[in-house]
PDB file of N, CA and C in Angstrom:
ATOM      1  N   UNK A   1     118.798 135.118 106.169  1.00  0.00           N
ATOM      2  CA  UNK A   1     117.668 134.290 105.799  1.00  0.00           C
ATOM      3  C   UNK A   1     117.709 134.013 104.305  1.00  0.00           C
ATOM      4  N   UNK A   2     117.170 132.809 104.097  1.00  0.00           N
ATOM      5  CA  UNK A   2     117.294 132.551 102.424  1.00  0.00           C
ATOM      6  C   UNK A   2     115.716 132.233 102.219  1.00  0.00           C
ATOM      7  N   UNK A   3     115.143 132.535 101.156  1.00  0.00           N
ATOM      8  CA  UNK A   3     113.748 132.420 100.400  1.00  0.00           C
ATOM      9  C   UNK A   3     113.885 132.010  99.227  1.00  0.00           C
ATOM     10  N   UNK A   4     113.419 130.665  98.778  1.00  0.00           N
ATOM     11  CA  UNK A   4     113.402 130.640  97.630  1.00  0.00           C
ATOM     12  C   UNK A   4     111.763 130.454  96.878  1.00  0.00           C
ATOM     13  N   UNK A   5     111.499 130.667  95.770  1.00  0.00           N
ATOM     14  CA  UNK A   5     110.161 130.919  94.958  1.00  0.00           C
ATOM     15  C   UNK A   5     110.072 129.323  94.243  1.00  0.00           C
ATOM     16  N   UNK A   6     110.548 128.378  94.579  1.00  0.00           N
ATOM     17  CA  UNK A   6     110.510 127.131  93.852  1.00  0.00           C
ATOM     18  C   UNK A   6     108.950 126.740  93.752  1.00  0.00           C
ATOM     19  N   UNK A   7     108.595 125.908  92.831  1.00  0.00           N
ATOM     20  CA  UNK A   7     107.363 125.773  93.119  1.00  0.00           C
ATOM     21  C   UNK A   7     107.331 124.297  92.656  1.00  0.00           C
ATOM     22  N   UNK A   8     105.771 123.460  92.914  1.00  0.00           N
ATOM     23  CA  UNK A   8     105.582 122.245  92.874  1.00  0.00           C
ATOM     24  C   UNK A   8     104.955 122.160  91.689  1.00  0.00           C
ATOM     25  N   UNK A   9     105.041 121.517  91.209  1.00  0.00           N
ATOM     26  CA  UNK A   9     104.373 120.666  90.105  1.00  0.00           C
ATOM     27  C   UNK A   9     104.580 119.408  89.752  1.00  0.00           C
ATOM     28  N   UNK A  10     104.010 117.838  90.064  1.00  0.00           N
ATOM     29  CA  UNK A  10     103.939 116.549  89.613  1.00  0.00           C
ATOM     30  C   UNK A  10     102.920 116.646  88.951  1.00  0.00           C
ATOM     31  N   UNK A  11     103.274 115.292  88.289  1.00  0.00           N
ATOM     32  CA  UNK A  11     102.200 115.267  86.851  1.00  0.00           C
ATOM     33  C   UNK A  11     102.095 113.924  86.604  1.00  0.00           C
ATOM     34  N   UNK A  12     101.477 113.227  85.995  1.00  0.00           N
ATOM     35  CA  UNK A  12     101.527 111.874  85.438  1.00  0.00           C
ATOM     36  C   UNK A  12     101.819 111.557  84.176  1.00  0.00           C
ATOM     37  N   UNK A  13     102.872 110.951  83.747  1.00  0.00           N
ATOM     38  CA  UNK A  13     103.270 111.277  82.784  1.00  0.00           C
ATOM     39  C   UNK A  13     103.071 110.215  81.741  1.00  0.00           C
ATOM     40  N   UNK A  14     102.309 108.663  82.541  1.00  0.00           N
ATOM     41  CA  UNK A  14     102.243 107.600  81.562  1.00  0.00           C
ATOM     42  C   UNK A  14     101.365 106.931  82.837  1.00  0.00           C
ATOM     43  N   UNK A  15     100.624 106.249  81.709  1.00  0.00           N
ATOM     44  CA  UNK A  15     100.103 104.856  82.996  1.00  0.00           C
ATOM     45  C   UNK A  15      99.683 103.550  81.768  1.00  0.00           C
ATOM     46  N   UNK A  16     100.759 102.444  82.317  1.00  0.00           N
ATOM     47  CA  UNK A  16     100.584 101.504  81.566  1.00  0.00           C
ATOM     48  C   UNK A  16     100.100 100.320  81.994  1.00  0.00           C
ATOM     49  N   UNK A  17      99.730  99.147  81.323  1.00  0.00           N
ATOM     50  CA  UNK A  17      99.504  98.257  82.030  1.00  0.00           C
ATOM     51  C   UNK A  17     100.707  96.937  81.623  1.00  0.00           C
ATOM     52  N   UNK A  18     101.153  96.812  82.529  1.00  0.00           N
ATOM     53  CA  UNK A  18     102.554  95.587  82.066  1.00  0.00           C
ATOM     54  C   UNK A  18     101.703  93.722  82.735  1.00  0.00           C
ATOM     55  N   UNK A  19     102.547  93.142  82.657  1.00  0.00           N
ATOM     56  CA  UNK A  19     101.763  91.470  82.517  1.00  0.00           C
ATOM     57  C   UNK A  19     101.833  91.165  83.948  1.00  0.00           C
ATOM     58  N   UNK A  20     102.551  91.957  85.038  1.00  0.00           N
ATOM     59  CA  UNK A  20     102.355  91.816  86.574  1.00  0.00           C
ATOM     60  C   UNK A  20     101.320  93.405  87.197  1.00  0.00           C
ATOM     61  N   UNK A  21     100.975  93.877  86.947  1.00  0.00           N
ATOM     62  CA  UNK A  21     100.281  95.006  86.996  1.00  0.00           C
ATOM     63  C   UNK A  21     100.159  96.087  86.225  1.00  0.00           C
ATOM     64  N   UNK A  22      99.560  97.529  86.878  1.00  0.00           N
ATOM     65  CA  UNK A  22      99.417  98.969  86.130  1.00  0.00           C
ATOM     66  C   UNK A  22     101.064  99.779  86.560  1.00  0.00           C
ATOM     67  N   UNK A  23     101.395 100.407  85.770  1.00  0.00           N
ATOM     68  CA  UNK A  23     102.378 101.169  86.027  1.00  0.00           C
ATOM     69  C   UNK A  23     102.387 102.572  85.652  1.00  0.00           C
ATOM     70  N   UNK A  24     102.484 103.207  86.896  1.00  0.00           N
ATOM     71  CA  UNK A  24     102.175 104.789  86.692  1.00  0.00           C
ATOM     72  C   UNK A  24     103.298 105.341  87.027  1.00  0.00           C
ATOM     73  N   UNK A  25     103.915 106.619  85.777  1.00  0.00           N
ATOM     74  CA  UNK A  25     104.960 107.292  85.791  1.00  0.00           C
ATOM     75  C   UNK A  25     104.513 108.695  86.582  1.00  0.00           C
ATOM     76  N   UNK A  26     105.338 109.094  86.913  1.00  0.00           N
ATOM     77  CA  UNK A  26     105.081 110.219  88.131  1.00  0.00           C
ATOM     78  C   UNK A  26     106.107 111.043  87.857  1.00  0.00           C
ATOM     79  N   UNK A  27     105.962 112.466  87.311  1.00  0.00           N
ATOM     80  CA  UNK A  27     107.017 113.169  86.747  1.00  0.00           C
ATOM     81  C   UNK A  27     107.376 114.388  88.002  1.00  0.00           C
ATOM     82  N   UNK A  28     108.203 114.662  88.634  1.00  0.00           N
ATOM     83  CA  UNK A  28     108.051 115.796  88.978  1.00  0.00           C
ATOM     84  C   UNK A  28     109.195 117.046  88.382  1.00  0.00           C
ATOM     85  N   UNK A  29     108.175 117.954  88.047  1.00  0.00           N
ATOM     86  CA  UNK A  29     108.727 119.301  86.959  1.00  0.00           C
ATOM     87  C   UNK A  29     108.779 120.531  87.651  1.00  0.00           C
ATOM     88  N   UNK A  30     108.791 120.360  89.004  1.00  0.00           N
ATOM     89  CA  UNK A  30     108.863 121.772  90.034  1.00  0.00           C
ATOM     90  C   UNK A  30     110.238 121.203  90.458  1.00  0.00           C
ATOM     91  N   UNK A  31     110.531 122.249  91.452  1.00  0.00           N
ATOM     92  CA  UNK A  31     111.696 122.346  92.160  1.00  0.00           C
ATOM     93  C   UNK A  31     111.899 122.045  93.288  1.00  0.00           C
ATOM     94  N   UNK A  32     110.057 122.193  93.945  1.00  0.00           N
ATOM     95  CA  UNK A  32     110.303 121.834  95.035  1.00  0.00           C
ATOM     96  C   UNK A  32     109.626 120.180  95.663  1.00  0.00           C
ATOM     97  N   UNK A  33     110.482 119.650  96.348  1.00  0.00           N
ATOM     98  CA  UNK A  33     110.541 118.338  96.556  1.00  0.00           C
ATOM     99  C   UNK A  33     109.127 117.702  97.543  1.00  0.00           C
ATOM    100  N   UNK A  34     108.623 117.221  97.457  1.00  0.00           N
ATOM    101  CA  UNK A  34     107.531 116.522  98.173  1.00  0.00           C
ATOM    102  C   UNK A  34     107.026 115.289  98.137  1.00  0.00           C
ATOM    103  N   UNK A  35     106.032 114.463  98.897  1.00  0.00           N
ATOM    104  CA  UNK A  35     105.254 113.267  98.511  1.00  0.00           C
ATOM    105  C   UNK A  35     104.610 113.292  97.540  1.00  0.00           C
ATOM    106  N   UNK A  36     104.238 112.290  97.108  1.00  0.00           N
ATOM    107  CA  UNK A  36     102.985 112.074  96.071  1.00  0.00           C
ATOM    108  C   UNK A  36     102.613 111.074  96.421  1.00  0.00           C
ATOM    109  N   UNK A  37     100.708 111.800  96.741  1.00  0.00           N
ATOM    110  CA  UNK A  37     100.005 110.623  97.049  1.00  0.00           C
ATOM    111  C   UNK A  37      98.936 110.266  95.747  1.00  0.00           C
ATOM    112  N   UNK A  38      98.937 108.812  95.373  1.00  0.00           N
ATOM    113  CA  UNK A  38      98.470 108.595  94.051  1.00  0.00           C
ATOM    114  C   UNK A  38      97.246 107.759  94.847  1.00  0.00           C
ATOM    115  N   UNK A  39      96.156 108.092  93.776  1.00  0.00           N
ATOM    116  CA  UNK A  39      95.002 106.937  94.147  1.00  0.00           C
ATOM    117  C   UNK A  39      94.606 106.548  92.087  1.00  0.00           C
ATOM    118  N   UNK A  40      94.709 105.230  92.582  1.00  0.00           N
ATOM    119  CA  UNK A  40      93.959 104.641  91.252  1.00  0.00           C
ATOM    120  C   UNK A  40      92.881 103.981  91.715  1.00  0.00           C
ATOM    121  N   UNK A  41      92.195 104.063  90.522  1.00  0.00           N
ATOM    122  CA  UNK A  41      90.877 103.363  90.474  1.00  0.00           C
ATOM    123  C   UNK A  41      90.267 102.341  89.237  1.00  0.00           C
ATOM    124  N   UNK A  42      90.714 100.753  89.562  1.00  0.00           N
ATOM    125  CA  UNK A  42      90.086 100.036  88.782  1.00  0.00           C
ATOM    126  C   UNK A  42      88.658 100.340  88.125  1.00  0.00           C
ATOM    127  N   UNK A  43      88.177  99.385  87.062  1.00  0.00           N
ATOM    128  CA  UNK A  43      87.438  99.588  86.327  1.00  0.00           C
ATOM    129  C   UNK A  43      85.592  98.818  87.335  1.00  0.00           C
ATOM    130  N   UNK A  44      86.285  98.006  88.472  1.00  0.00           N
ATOM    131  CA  UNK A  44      85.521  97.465  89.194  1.00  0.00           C
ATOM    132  C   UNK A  44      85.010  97.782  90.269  1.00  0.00           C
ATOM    133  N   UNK A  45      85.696  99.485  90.395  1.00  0.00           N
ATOM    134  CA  UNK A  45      85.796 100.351  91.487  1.00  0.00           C
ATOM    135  C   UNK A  45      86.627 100.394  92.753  1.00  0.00           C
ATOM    136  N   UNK A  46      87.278  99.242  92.505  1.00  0.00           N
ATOM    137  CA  UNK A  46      88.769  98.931  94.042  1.00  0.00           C
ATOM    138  C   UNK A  46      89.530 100.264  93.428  1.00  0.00           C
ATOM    139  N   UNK A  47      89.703 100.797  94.856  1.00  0.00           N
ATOM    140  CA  UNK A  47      90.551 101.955  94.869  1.00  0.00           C
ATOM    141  C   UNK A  47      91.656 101.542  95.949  1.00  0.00           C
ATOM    142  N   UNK A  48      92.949 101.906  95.221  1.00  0.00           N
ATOM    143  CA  UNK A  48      94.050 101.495  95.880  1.00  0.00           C
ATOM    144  C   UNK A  48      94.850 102.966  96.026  1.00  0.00           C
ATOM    145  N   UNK A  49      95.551 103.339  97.301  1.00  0.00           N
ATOM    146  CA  UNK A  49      96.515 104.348  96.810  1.00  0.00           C
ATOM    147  C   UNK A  49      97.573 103.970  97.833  1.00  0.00           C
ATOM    148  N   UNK A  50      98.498 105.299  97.089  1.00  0.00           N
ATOM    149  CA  UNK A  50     100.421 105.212  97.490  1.00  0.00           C
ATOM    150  C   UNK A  50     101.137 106.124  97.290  1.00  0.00           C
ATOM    151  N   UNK A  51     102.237 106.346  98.112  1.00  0.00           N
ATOM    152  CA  UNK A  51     102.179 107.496  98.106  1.00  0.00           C
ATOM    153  C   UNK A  51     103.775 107.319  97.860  1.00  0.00           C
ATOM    154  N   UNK A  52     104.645 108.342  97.172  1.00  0.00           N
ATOM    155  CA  UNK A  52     105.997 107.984  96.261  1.00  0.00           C
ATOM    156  C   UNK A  52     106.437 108.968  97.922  1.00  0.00           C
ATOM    157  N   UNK A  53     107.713 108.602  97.703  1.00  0.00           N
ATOM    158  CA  UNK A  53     108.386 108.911  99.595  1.00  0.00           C
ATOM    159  C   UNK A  53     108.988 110.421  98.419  1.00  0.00           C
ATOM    160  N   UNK A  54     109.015 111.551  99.673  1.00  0.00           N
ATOM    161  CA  UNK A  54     110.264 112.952  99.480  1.00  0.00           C
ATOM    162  C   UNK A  54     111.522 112.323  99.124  1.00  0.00           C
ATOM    163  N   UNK A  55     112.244 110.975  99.263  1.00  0.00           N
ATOM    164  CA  UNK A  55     113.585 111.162  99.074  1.00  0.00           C
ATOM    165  C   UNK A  55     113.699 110.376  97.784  1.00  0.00           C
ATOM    166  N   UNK A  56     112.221 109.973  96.994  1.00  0.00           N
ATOM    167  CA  UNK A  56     112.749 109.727  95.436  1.00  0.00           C
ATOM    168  C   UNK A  56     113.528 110.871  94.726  1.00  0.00           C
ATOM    169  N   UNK A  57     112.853 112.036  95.253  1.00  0.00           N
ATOM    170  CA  UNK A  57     113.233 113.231  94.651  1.00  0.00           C
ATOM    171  C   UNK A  57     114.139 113.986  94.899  1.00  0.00           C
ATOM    172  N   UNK A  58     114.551 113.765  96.228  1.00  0.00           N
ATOM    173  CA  UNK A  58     115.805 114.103  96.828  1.00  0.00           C
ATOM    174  C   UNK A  58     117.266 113.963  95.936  1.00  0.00           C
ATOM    175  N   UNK A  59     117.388 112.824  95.240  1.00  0.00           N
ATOM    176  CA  UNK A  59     118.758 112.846  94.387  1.00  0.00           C
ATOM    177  C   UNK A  59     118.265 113.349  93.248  1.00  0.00           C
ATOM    178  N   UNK A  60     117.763 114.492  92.777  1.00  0.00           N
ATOM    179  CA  UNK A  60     117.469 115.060  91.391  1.00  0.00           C
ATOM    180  C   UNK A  60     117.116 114.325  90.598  1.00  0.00           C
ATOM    181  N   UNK A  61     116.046 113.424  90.732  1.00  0.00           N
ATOM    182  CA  UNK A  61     115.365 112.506  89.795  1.00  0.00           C
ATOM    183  C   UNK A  61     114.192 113.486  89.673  1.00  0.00           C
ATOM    184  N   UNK A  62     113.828 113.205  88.114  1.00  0.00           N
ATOM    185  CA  UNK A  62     112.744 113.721  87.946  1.00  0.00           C
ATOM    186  C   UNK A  62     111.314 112.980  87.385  1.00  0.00           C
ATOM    187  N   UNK A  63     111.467 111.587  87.734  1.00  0.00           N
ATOM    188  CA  UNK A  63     110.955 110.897  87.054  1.00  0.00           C
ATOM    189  C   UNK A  63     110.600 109.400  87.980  1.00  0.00           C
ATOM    190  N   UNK A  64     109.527 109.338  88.690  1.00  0.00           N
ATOM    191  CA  UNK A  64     109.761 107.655  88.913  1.00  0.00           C
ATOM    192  C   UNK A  64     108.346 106.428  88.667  1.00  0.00           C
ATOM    193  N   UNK A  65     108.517 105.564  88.656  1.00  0.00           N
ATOM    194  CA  UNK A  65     107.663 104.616  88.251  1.00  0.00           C
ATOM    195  C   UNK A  65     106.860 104.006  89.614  1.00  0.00           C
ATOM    196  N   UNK A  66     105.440 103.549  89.523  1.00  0.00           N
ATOM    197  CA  UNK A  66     104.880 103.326  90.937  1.00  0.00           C
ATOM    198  C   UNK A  66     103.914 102.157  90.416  1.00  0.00           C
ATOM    199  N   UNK A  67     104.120 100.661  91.232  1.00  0.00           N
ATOM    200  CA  UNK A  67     103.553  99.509  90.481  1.00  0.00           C
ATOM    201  C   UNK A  67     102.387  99.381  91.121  1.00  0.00           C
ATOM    202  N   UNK A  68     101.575  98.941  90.898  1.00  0.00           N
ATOM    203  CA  UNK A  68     100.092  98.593  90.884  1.00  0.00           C
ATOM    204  C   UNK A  68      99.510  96.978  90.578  1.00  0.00           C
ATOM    205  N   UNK A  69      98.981  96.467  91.349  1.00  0.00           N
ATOM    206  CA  UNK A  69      98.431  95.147  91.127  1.00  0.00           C
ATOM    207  C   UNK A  69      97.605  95.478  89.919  1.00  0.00           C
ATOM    208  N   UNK A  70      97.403  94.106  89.370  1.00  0.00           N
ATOM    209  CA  UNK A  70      96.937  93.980  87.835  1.00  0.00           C
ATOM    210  C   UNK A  70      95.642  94.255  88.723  1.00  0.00           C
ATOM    211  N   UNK A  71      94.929  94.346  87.012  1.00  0.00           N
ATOM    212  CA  UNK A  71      93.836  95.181  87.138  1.00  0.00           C
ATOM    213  C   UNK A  71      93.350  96.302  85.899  1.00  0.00           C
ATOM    214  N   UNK A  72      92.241  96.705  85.438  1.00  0.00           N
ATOM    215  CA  UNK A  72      92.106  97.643  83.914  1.00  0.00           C
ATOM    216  C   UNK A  72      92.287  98.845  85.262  1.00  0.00           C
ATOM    217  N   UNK A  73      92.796  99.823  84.834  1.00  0.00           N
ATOM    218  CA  UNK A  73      92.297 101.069  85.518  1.00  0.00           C
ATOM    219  C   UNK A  73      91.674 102.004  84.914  1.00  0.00           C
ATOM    220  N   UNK A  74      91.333 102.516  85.425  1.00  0.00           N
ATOM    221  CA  UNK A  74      90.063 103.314  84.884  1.00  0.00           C
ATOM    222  C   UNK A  74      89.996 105.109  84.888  1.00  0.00           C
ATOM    223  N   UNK A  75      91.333 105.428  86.281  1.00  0.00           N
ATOM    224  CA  UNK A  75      91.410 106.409  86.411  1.00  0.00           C
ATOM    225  C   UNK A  75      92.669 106.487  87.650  1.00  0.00           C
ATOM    226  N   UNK A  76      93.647 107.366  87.405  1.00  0.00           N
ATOM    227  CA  UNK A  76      94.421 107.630  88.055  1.00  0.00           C
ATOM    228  C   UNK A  76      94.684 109.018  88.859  1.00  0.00           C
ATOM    229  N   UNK A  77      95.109 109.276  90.113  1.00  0.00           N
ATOM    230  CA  UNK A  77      94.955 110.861  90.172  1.00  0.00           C
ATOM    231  C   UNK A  77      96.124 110.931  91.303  1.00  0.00           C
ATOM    232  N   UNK A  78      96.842 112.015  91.054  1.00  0.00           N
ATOM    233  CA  UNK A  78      97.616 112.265  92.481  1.00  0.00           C
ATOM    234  C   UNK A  78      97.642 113.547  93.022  1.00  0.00           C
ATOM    235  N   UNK A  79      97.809 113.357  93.959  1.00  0.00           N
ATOM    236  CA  UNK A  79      97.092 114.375  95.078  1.00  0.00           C
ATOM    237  C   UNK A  79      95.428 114.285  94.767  1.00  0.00           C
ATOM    238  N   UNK A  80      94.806 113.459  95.317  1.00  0.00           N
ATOM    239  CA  UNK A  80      93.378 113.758  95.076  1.00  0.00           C
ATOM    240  C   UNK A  80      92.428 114.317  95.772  1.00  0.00           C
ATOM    241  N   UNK A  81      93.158 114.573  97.069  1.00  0.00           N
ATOM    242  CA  UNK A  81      92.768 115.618  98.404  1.00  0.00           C
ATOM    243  C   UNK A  81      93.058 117.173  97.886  1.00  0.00           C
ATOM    244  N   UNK A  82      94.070 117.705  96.900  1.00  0.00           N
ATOM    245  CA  UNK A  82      93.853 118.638  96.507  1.00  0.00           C
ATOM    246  C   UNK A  82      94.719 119.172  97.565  1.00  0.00           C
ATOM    247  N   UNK A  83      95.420 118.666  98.585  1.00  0.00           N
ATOM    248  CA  UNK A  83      96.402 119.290  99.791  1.00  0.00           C
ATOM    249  C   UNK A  83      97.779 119.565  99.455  1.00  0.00           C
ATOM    250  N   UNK A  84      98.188 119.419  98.044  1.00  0.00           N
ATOM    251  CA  UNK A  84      99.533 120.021  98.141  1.00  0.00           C
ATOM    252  C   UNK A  84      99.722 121.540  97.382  1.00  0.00           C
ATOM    253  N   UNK A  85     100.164 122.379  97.709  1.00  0.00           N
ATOM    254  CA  UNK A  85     100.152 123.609  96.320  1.00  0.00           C
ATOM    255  C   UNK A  85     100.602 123.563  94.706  1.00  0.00           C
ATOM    256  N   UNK A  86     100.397 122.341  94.509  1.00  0.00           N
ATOM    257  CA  UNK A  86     100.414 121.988  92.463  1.00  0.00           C
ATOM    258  C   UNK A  86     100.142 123.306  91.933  1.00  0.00           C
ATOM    259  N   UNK A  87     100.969 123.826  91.362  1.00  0.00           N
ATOM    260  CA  UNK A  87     100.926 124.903  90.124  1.00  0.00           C
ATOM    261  C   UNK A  87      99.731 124.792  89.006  1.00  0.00           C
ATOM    262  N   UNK A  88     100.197 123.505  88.455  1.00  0.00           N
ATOM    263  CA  UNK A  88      99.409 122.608  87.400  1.00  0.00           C
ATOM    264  C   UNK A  88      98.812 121.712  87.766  1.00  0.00           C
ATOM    265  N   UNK A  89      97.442 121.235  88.146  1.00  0.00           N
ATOM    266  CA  UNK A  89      96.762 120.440  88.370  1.00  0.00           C
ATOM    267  C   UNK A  89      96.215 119.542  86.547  1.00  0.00           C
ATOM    268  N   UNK A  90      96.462 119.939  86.014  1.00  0.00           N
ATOM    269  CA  UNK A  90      95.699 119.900  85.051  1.00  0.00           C
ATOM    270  C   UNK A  90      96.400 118.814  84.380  1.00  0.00           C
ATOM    271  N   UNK A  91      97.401 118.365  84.892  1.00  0.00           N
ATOM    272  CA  UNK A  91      98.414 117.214  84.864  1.00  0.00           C
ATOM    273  C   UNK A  91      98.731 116.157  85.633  1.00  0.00           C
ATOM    274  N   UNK A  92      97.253 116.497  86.905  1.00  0.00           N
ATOM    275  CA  UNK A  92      97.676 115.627  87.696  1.00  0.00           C
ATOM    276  C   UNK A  92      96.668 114.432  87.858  1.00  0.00           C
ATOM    277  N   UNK A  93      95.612 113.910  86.830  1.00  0.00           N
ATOM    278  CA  UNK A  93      94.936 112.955  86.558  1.00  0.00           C
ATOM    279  C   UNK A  93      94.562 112.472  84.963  1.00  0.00           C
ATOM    280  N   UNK A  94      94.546 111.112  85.106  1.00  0.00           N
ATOM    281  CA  UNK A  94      94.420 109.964  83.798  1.00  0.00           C
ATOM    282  C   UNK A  94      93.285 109.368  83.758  1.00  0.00           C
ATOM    283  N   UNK A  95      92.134 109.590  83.239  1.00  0.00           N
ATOM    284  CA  UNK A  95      91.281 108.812  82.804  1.00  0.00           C
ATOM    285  C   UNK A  95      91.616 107.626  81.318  1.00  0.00           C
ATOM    286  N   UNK A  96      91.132 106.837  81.492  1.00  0.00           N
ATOM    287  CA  UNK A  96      90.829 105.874  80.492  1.00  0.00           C
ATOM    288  C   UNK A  96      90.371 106.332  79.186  1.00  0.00           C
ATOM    289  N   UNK A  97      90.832 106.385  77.876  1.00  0.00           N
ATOM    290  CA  UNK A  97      89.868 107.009  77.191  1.00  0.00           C
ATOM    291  C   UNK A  97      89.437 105.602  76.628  1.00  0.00           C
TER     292      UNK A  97
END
């Protein structure tokens, strides 16, 4: 039998707004591989979410980008159900300042 202690941690690592939409960077800094489900929330209250697939992460990327219809956002969060075991939560939402 093999056990390993890997653990999860995604984070958000940028959220920009480019001239075709919002663009949110999605870092993952654990080991172990999973979805990410993102919900943003415009400034008008439309809440949109999406969820980045297990096999971005699958080729040892640690890093990917997730586009968003234009729009100010106001607040970004992933995992916002709180259902995955995140180490660090404390990295895993963007408010507007």
């Amino acid at each position: 039998m093999f056990f390993n202690t890997w653990t999860l941690d995604q984070a958000i690592s940028d959220v920009a707004h480019g001239p075709d939409g919002a663009i949110v960077t999605v870092e993952d800094k654990g080991l172990s591989p999973f979805p990410v489900p993102i919900r943003v929330t415009y400034v008008d209250g439309t809440v949109v979410e999406e969820t980045v697939p297990i096999y971005e992460w699958l080729s040892d990327k640690v890093e990917t980008k997730v586009y968003f219809e234009s729009g100010t956002v106001s607040r970004v969060e992933i995992d916002p159900e709180k259902f995955l075991p995140d180490v660090d939560r404390s990295n895993n939402v963007w408010e507007k300042q």
